[in-house]
C-alpha atoms as a PDB file:
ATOM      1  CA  UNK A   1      16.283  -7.778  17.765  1.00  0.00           C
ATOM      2  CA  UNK A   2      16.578  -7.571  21.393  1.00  0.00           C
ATOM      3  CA  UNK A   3      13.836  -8.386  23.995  1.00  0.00           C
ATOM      4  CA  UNK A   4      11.653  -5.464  24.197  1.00  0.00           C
ATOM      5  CA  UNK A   5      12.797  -3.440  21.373  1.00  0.00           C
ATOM      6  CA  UNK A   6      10.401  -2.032  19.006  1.00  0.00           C
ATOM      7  CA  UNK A   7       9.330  -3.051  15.878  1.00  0.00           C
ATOM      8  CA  UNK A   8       9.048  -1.099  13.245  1.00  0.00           C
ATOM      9  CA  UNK A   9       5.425  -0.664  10.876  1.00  0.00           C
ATOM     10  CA  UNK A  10       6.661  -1.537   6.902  1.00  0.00           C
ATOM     11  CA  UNK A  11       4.857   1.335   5.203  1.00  0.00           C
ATOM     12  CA  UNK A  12       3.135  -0.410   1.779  1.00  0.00           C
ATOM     13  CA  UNK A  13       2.177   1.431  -1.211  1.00  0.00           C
ATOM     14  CA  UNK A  14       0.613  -0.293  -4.085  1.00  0.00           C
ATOM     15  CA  UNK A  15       1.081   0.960  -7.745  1.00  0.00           C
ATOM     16  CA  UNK A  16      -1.831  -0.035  -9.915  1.00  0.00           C
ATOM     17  CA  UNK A  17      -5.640  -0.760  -8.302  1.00  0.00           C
ATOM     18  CA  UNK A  18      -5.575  -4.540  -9.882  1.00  0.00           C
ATOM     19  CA  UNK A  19      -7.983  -7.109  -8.593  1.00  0.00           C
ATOM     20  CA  UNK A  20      -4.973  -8.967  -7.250  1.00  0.00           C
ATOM     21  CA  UNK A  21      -4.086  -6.762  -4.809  1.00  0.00           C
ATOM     22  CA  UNK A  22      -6.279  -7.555  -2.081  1.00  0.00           C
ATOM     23  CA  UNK A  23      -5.496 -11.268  -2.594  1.00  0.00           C
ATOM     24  CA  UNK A  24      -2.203 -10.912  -2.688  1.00  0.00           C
ATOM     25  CA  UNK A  25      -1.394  -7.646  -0.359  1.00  0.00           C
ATOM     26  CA  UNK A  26      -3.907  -6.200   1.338  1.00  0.00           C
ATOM     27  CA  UNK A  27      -5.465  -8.890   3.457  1.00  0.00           C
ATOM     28  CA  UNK A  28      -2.315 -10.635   3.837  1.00  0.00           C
ATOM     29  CA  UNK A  29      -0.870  -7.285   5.420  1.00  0.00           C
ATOM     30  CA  UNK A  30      -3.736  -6.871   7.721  1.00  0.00           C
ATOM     31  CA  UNK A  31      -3.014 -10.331   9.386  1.00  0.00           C
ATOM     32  CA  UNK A  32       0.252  -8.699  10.225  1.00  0.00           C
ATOM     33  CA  UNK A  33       0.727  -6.123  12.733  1.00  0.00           C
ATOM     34  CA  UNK A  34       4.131  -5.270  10.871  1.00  0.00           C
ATOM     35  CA  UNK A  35       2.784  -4.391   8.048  1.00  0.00           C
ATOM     36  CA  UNK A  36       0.191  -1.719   7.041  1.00  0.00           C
ATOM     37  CA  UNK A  37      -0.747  -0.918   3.305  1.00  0.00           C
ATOM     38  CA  UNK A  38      -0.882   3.257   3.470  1.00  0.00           C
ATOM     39  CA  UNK A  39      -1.313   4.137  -0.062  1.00  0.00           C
ATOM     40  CA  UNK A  40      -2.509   3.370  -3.691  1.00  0.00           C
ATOM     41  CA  UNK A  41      -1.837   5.120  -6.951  1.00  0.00           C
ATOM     42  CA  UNK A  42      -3.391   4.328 -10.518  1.00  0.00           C
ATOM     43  CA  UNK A  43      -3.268   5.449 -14.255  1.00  0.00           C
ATOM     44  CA  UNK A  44      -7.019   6.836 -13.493  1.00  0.00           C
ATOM     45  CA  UNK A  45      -7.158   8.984 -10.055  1.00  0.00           C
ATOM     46  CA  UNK A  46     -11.217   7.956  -9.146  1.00  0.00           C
ATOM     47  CA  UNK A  47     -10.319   3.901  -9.861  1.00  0.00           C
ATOM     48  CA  UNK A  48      -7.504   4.439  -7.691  1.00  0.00           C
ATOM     49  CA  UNK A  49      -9.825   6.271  -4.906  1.00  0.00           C
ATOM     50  CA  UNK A  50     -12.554   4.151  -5.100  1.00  0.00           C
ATOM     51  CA  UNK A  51      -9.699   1.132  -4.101  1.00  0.00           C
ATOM     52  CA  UNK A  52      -8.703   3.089  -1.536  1.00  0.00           C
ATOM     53  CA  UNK A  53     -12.308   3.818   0.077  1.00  0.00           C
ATOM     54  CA  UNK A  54     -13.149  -0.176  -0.534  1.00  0.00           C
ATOM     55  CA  UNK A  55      -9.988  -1.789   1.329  1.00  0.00           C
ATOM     56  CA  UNK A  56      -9.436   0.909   4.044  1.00  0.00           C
ATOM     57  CA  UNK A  57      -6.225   2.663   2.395  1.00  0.00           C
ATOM     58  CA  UNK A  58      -6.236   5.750   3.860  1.00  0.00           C
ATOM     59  CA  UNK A  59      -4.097   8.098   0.919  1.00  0.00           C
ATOM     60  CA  UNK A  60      -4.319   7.758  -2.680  1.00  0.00           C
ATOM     61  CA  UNK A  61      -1.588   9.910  -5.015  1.00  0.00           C
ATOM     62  CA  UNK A  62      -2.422  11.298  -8.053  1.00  0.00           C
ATOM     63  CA  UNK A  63       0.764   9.449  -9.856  1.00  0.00           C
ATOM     64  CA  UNK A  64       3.026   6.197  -9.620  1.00  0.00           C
ATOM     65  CA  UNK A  65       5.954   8.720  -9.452  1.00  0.00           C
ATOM     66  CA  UNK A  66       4.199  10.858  -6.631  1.00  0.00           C
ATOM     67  CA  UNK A  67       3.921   7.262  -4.901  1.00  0.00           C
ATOM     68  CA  UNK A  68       7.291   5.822  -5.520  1.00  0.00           C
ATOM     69  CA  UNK A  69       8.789   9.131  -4.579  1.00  0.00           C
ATOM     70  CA  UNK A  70       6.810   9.433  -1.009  1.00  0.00           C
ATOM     71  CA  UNK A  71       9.181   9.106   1.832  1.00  0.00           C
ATOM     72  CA  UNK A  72       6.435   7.546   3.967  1.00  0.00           C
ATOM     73  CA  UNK A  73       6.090   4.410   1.800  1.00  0.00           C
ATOM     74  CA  UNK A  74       8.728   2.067   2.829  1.00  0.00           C
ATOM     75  CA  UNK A  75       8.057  -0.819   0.075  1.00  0.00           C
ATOM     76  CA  UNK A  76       5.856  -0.488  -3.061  1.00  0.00           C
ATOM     77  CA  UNK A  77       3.878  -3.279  -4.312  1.00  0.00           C
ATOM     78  CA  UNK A  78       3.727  -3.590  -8.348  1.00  0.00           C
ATOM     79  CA  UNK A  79       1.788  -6.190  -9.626  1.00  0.00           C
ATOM     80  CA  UNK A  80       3.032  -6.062 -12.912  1.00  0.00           C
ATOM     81  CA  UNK A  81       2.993  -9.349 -14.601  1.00  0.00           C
END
């Protein structure tokens, strides 16, 4: 990247409101001015809100498909294990 060019925010989504996630995402991305963690979708809608309104994500989507599928999301986070 050249001096002065302009970097580019990497749009998070995270599928699944698991404790890990602010661990291992969501404070991690706020130490980074790259990165910003804009949605959250779970298998039960108010879990998945209530994650939202507790770490400052700003959209939750009724459905991992309607998150995967969002245009605005750049990189999903699954903590599958």
């Amino acid at each position: 990247m050249s001096a002065g060019a302009k970097r580019e925010t990497v749009r998070i989504g995270i599928l699944g409101a698991a404790r890990i996630a602010p661990v291992g995402l969501v404070r991690p991305a706020r130490s980074n001015p790259e990165v910003e963690v804009v949605s959250v979708a779970a298998r039960d809608p108010a879990r998945a809100a209530r994650f939202a309104a507790q770490h400052g994500i700003g959209s939750v989507r009724e459905d991992y498909d309607a998150l995967v599928g969002d245009p605005g999301i750049d990189a999903v986070y699954n903590r599958s294990y």
